[in-house]
PDB file of N, CA and C in Angstrom:
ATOM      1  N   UNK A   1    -114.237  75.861-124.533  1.00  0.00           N
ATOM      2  CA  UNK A   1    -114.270  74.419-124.726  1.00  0.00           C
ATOM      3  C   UNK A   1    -113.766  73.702-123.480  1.00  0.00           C
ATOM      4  N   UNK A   2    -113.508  74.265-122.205  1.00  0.00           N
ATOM      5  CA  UNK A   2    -113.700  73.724-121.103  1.00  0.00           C
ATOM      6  C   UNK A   2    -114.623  73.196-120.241  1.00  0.00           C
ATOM      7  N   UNK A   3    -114.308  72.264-119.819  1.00  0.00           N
ATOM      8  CA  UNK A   3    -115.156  71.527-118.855  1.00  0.00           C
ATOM      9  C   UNK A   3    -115.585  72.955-117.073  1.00  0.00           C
ATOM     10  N   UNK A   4    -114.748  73.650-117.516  1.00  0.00           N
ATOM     11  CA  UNK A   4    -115.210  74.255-116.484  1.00  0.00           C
ATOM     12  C   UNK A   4    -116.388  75.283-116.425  1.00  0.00           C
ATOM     13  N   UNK A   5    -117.675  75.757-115.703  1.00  0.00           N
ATOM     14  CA  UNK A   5    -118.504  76.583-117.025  1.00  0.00           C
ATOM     15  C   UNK A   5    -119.136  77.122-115.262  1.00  0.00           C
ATOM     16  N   UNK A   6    -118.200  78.428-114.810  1.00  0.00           N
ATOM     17  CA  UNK A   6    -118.562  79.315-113.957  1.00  0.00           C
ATOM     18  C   UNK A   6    -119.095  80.528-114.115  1.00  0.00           C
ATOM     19  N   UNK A   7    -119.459  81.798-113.565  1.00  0.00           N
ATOM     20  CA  UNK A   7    -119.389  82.898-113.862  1.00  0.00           C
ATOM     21  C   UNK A   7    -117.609  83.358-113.938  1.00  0.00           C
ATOM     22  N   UNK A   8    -117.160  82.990-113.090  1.00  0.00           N
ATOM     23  CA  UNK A   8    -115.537  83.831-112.835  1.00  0.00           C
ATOM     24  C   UNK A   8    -114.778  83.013-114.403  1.00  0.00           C
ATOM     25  N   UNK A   9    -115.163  81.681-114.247  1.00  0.00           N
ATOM     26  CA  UNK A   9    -114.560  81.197-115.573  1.00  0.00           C
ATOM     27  C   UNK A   9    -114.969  82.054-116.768  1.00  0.00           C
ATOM     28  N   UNK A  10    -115.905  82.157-117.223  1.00  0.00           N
ATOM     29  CA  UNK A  10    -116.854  83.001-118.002  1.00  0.00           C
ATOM     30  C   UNK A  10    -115.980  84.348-118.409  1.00  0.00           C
ATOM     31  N   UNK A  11    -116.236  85.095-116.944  1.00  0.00           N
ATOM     32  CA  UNK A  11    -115.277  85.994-116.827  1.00  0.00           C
ATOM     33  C   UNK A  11    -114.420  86.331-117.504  1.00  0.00           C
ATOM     34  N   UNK A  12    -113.693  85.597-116.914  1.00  0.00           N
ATOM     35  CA  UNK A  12    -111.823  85.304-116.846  1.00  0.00           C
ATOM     36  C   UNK A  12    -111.560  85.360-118.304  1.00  0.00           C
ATOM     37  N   UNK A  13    -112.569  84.418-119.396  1.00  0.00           N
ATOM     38  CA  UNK A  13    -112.317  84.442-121.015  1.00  0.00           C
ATOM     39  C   UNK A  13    -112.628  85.426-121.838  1.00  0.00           C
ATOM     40  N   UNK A  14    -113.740  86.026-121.351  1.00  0.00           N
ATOM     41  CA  UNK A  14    -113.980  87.395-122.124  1.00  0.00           C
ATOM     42  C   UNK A  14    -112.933  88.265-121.757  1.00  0.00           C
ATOM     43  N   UNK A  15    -112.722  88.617-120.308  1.00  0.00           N
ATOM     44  CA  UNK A  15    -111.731  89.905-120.066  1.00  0.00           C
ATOM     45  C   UNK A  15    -110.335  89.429-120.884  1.00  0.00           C
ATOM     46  N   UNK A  16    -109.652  88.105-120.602  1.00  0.00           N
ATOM     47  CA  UNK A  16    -108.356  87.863-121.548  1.00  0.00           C
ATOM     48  C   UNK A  16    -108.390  88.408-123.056  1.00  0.00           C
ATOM     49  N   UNK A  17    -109.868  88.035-123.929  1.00  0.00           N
ATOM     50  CA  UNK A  17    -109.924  88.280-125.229  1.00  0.00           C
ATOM     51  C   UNK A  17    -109.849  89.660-125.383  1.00  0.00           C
ATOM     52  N   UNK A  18    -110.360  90.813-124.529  1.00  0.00           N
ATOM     53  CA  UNK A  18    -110.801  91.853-124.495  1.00  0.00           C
ATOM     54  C   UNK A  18    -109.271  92.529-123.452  1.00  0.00           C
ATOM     55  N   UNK A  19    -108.796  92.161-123.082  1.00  0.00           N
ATOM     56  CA  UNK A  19    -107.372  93.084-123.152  1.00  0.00           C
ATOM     57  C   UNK A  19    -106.405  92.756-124.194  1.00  0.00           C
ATOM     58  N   UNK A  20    -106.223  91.394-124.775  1.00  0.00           N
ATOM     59  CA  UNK A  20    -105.441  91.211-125.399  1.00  0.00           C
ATOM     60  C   UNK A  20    -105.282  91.703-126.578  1.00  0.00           C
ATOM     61  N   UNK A  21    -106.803  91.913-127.289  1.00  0.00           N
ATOM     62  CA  UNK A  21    -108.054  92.295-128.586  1.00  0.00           C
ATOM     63  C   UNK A  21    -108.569  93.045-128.650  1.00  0.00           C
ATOM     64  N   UNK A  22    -108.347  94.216-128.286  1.00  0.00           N
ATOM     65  CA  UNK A  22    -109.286  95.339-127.484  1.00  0.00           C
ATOM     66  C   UNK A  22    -110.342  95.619-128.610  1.00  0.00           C
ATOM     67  N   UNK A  23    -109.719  95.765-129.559  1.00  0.00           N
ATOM     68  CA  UNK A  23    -109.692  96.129-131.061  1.00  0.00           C
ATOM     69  C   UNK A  23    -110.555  94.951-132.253  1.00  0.00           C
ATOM     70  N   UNK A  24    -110.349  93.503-131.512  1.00  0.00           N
ATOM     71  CA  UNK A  24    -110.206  92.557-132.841  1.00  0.00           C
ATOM     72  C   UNK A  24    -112.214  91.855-132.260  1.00  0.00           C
ATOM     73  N   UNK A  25    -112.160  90.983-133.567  1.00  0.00           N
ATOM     74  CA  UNK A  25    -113.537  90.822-133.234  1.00  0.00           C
ATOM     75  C   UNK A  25    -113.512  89.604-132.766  1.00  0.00           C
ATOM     76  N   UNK A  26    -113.668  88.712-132.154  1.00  0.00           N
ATOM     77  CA  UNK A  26    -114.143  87.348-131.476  1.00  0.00           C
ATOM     78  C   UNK A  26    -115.388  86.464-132.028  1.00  0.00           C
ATOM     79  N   UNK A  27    -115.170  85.072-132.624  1.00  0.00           N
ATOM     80  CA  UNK A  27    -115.811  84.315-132.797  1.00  0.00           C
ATOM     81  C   UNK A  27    -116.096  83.114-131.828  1.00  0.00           C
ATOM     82  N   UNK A  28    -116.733  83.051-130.607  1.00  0.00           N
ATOM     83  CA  UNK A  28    -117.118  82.500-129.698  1.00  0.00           C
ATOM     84  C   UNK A  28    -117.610  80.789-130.195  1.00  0.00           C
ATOM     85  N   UNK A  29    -117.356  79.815-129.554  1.00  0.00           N
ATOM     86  CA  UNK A  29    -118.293  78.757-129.778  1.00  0.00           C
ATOM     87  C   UNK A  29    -117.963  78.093-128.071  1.00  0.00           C
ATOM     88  N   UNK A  30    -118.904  77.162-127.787  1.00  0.00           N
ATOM     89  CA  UNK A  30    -118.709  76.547-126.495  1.00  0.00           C
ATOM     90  C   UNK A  30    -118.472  74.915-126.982  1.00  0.00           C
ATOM     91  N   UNK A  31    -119.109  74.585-128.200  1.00  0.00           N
ATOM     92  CA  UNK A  31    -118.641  72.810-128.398  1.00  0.00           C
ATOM     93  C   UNK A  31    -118.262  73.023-130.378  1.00  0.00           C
ATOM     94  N   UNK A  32    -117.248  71.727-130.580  1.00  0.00           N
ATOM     95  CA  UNK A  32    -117.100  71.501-131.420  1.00  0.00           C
ATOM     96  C   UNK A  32    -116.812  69.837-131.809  1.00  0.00           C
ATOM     97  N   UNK A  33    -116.723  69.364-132.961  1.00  0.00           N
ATOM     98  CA  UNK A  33    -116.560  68.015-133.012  1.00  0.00           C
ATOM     99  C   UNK A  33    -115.512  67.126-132.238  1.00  0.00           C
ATOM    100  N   UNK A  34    -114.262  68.063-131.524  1.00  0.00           N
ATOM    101  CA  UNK A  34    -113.527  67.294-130.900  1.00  0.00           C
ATOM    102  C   UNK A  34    -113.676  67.580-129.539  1.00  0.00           C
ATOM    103  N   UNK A  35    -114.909  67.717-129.004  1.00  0.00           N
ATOM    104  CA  UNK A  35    -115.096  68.105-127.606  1.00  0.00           C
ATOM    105  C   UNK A  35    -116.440  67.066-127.215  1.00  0.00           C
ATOM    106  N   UNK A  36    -116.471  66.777-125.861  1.00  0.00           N
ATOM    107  CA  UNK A  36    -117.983  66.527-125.539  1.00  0.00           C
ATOM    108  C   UNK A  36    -118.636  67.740-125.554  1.00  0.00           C
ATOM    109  N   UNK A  37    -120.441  67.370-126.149  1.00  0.00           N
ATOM    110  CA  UNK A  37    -120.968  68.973-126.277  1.00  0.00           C
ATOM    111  C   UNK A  37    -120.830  69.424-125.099  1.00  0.00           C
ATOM    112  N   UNK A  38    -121.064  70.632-124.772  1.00  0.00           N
ATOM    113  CA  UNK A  38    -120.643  71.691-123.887  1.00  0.00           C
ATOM    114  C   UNK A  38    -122.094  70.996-122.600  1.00  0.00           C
ATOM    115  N   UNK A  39    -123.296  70.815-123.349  1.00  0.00           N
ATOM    116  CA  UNK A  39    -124.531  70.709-122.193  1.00  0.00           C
ATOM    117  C   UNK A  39    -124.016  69.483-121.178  1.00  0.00           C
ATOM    118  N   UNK A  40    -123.536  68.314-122.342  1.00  0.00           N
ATOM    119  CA  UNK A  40    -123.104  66.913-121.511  1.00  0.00           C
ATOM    120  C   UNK A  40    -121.880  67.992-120.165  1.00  0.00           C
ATOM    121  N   UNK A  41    -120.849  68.414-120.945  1.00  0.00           N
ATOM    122  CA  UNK A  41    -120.109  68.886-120.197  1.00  0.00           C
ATOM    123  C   UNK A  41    -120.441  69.519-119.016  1.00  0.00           C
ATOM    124  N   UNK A  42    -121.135  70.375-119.012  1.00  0.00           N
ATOM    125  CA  UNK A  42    -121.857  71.641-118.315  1.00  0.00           C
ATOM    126  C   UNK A  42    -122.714  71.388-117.265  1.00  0.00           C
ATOM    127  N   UNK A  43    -123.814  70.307-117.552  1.00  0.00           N
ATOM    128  CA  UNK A  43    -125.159  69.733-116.954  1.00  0.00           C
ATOM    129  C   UNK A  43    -124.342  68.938-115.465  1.00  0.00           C
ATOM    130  N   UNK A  44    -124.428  69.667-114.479  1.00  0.00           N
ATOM    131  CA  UNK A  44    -124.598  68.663-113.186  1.00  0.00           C
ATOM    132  C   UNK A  44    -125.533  68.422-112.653  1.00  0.00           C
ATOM    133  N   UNK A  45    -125.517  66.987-111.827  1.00  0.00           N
ATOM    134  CA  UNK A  45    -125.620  66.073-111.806  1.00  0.00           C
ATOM    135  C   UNK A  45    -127.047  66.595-111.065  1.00  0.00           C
ATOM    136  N   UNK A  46    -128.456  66.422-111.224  1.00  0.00           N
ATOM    137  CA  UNK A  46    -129.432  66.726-110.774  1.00  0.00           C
ATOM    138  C   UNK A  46    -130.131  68.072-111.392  1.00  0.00           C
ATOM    139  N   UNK A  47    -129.304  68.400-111.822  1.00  0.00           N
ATOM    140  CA  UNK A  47    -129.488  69.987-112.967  1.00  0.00           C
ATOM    141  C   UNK A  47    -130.256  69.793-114.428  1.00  0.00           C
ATOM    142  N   UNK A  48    -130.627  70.549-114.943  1.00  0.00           N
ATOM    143  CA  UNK A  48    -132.031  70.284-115.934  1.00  0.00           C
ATOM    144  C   UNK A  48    -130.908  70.319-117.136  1.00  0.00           C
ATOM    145  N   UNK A  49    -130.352  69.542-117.783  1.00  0.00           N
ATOM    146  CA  UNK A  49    -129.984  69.459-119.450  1.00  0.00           C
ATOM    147  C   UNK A  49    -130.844  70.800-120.132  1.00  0.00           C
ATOM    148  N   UNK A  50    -131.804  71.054-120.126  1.00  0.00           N
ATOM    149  CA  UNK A  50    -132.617  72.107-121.345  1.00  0.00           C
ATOM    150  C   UNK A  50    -132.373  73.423-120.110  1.00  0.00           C
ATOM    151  N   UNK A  51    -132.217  73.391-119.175  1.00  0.00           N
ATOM    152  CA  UNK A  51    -131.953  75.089-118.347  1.00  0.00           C
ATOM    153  C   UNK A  51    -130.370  74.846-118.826  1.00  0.00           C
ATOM    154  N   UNK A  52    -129.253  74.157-118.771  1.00  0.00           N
ATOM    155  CA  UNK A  52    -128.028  74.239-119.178  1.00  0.00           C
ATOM    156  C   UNK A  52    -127.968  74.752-120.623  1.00  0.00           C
ATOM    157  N   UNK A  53    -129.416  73.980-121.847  1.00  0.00           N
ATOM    158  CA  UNK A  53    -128.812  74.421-122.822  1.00  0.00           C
ATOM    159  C   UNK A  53    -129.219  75.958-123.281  1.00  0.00           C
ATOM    160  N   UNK A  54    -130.443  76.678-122.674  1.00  0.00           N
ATOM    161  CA  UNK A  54    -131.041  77.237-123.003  1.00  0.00           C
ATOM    162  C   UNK A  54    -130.104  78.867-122.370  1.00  0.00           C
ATOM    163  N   UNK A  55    -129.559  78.419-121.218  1.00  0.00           N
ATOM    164  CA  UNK A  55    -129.076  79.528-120.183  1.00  0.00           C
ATOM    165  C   UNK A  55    -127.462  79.524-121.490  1.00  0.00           C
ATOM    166  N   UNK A  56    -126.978  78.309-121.673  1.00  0.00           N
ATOM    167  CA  UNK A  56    -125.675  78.582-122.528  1.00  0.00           C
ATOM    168  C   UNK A  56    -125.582  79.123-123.835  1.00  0.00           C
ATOM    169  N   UNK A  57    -126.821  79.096-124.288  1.00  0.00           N
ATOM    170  CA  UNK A  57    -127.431  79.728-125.591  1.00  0.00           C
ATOM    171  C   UNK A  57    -127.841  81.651-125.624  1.00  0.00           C
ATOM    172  N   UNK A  58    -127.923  81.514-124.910  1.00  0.00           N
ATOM    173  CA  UNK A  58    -128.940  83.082-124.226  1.00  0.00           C
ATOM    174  C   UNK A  58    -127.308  83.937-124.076  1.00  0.00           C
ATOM    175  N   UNK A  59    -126.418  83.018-123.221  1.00  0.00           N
ATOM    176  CA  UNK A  59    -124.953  83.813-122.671  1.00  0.00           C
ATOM    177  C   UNK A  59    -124.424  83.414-124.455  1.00  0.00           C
ATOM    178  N   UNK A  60    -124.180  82.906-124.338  1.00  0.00           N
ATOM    179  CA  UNK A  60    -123.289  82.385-126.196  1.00  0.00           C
ATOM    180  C   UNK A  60    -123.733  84.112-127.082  1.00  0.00           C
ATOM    181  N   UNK A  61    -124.965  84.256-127.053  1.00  0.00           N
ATOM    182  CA  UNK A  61    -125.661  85.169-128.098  1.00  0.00           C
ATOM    183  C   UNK A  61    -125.536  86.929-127.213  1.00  0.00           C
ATOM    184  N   UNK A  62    -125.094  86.551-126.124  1.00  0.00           N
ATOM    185  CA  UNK A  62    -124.858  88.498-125.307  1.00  0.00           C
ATOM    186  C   UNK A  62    -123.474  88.372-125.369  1.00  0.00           C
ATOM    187  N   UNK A  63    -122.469  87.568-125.950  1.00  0.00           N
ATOM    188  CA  UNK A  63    -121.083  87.926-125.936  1.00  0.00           C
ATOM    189  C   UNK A  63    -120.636  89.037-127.389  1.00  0.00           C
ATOM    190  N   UNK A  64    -120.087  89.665-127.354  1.00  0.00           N
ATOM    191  CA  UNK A  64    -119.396  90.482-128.448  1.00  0.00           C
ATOM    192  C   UNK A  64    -118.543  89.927-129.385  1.00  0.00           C
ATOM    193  N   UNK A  65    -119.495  89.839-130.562  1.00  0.00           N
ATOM    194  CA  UNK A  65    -118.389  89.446-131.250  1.00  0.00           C
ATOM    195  C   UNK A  65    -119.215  88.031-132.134  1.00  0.00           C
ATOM    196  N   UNK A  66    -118.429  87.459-133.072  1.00  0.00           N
ATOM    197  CA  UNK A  66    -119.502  86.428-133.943  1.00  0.00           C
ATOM    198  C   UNK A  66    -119.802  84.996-132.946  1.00  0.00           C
ATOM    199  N   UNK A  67    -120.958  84.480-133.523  1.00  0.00           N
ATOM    200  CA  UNK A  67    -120.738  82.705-132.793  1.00  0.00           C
ATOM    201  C   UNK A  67    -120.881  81.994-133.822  1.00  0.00           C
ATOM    202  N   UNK A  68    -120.543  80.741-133.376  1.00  0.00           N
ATOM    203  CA  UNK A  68    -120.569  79.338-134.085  1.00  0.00           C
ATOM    204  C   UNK A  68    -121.437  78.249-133.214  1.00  0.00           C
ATOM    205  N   UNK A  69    -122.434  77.885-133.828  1.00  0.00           N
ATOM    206  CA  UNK A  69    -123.088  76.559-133.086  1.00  0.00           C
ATOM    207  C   UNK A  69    -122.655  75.661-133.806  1.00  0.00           C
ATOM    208  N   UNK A  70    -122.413  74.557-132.660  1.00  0.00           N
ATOM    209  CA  UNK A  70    -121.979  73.233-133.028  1.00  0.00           C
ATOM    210  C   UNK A  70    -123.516  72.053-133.870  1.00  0.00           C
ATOM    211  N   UNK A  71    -123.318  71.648-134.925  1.00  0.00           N
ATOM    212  CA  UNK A  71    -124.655  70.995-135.050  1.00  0.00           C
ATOM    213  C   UNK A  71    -125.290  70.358-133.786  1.00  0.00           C
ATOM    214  N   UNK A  72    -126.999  71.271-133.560  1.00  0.00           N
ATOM    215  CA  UNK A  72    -127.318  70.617-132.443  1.00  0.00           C
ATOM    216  C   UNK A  72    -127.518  70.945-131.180  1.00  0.00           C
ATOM    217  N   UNK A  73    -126.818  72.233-131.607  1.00  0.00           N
ATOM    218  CA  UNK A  73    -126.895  73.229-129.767  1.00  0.00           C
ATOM    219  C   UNK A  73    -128.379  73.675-130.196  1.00  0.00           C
ATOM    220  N   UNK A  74    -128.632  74.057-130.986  1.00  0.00           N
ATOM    221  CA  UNK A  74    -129.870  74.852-131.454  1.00  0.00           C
ATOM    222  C   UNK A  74    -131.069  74.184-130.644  1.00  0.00           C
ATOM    223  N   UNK A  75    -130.745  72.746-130.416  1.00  0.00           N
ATOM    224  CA  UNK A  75    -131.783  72.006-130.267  1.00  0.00           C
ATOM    225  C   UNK A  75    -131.129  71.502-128.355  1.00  0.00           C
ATOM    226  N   UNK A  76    -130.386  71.927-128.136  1.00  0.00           N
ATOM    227  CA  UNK A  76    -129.775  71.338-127.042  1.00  0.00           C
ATOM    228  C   UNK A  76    -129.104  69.987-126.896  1.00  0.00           C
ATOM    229  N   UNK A  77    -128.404  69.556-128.070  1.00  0.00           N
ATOM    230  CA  UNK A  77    -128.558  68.167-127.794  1.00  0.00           C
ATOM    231  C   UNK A  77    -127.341  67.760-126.371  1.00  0.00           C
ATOM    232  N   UNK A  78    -127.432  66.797-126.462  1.00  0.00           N
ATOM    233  CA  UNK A  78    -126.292  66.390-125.139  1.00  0.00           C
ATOM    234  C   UNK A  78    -125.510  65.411-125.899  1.00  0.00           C
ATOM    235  N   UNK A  79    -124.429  65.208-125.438  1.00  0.00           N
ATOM    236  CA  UNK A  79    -123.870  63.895-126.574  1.00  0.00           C
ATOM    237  C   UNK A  79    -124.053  62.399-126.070  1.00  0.00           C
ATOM    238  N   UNK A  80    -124.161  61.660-127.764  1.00  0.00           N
ATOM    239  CA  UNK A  80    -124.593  60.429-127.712  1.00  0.00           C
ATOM    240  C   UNK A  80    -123.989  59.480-126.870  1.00  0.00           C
ATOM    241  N   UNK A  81    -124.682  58.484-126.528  1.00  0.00           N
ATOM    242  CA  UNK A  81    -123.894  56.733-125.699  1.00  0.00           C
ATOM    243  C   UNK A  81    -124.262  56.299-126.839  1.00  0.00           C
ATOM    244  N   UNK A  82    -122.733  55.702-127.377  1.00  0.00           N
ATOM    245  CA  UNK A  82    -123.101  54.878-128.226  1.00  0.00           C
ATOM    246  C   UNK A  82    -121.967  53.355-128.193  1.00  0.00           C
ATOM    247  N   UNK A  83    -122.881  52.203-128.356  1.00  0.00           N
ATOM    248  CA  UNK A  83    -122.107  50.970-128.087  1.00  0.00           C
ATOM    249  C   UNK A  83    -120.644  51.085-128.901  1.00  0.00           C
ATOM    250  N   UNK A  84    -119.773  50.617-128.628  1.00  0.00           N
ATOM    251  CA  UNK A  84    -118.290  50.310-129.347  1.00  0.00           C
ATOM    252  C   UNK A  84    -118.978  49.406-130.924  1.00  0.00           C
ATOM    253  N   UNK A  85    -119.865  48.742-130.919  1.00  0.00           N
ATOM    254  CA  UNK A  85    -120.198  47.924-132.029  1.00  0.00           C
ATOM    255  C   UNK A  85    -121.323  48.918-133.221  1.00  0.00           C
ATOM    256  N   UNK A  86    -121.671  49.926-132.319  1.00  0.00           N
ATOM    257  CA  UNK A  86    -122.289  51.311-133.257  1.00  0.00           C
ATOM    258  C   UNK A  86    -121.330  52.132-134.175  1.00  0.00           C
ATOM    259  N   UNK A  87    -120.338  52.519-133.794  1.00  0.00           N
ATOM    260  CA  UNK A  87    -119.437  53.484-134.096  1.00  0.00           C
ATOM    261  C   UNK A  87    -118.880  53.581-135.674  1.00  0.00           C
ATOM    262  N   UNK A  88    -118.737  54.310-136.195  1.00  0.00           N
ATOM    263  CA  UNK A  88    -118.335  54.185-137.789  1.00  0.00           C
ATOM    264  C   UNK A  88    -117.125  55.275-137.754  1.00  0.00           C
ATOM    265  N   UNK A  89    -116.608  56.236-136.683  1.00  0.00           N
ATOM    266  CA  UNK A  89    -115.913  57.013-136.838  1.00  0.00           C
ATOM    267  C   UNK A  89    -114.555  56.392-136.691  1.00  0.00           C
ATOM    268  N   UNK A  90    -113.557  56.363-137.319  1.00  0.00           N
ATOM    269  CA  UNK A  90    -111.976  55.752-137.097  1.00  0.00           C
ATOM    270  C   UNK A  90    -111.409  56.317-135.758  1.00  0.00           C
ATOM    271  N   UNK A  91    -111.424  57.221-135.263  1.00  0.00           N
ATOM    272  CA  UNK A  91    -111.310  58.047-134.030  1.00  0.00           C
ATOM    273  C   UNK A  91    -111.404  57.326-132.906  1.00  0.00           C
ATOM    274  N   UNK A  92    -113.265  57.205-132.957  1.00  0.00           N
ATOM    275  CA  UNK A  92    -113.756  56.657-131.776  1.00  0.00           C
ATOM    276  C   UNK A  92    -113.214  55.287-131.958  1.00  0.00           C
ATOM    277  N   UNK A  93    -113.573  54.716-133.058  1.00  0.00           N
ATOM    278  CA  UNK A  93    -113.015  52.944-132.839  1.00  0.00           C
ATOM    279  C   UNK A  93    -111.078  52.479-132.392  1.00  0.00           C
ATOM    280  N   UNK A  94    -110.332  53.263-132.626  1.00  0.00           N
ATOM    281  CA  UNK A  94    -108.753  53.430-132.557  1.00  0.00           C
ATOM    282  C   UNK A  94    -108.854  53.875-131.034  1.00  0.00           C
ATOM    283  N   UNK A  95    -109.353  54.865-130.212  1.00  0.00           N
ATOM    284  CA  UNK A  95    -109.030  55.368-129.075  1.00  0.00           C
ATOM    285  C   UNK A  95    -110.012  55.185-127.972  1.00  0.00           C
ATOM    286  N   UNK A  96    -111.340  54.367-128.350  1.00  0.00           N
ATOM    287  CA  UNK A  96    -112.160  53.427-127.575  1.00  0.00           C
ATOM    288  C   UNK A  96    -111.737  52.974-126.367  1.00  0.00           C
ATOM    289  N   UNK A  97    -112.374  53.637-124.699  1.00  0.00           N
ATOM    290  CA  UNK A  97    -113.366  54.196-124.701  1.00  0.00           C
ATOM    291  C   UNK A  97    -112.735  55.131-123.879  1.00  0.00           C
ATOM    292  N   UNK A  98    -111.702  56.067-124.036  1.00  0.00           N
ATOM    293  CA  UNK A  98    -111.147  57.145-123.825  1.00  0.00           C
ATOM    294  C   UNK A  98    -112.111  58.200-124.583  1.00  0.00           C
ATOM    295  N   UNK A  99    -111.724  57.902-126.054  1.00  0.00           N
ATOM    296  CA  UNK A  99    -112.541  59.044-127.180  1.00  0.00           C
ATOM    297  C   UNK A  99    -113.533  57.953-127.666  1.00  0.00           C
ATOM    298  N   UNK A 100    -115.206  58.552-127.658  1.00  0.00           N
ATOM    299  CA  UNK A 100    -115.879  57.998-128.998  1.00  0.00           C
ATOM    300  C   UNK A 100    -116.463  58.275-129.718  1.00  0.00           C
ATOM    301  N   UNK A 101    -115.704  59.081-129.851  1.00  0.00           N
ATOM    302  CA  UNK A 101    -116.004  59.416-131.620  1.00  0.00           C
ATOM    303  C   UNK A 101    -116.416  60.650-131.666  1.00  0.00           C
ATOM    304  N   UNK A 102    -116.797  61.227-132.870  1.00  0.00           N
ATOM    305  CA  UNK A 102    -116.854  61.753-133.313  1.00  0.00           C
ATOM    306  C   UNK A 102    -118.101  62.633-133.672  1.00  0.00           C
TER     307      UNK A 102
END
């Protein structure tokens, strides 16, 4: 659920789970409701949104161990812009435009 999305980063999270866990099983996800999705996150700046979601989908599914998609990876979504006068989540409207929403 970091903004950072390298190979060495990559890395670095499997080998931690896998010395620490040698043994235990791992349920992987890259976005969840309190994160920007992972593609918004991930996608720089001139880089294809659908090669981000498709390449993070492909790695998500060769890791060991269970996954979780966030509603929406399936489809790649990226996360919404949405006006301050759209919003229905208490979250986004209280911590506007730090967090929005939900």
């Amino acid at each position: 659920l970091s903004p950072q999305f390298s190979a060495a980063h990559v890395r670095g999270c499997v080998e931690a789970f896998e010395t620490t866990a040698p043994d235990g099983w791992v349920c992987w996800a890259f976005s969840n409701h309190d994160v920007v999705r992972h593609v918004s996150r991930w996608t720089r700046p001139g880089e294809s949104p659908d090669a981000v979601a498709k390449f993070s989908i492909a790695l998500l599914s060769c890791l060991r161990g269970s996954i979780c998609l966030y509603q929406g990876e399936e489809l790649g979504l990226e996360e919404a812009e949405l006006a301050y006068e759209d919003l229905r989540d208490p979250v986004g409207i209280r911590f506007w435009p730090g967090v929005k929403g939900r």
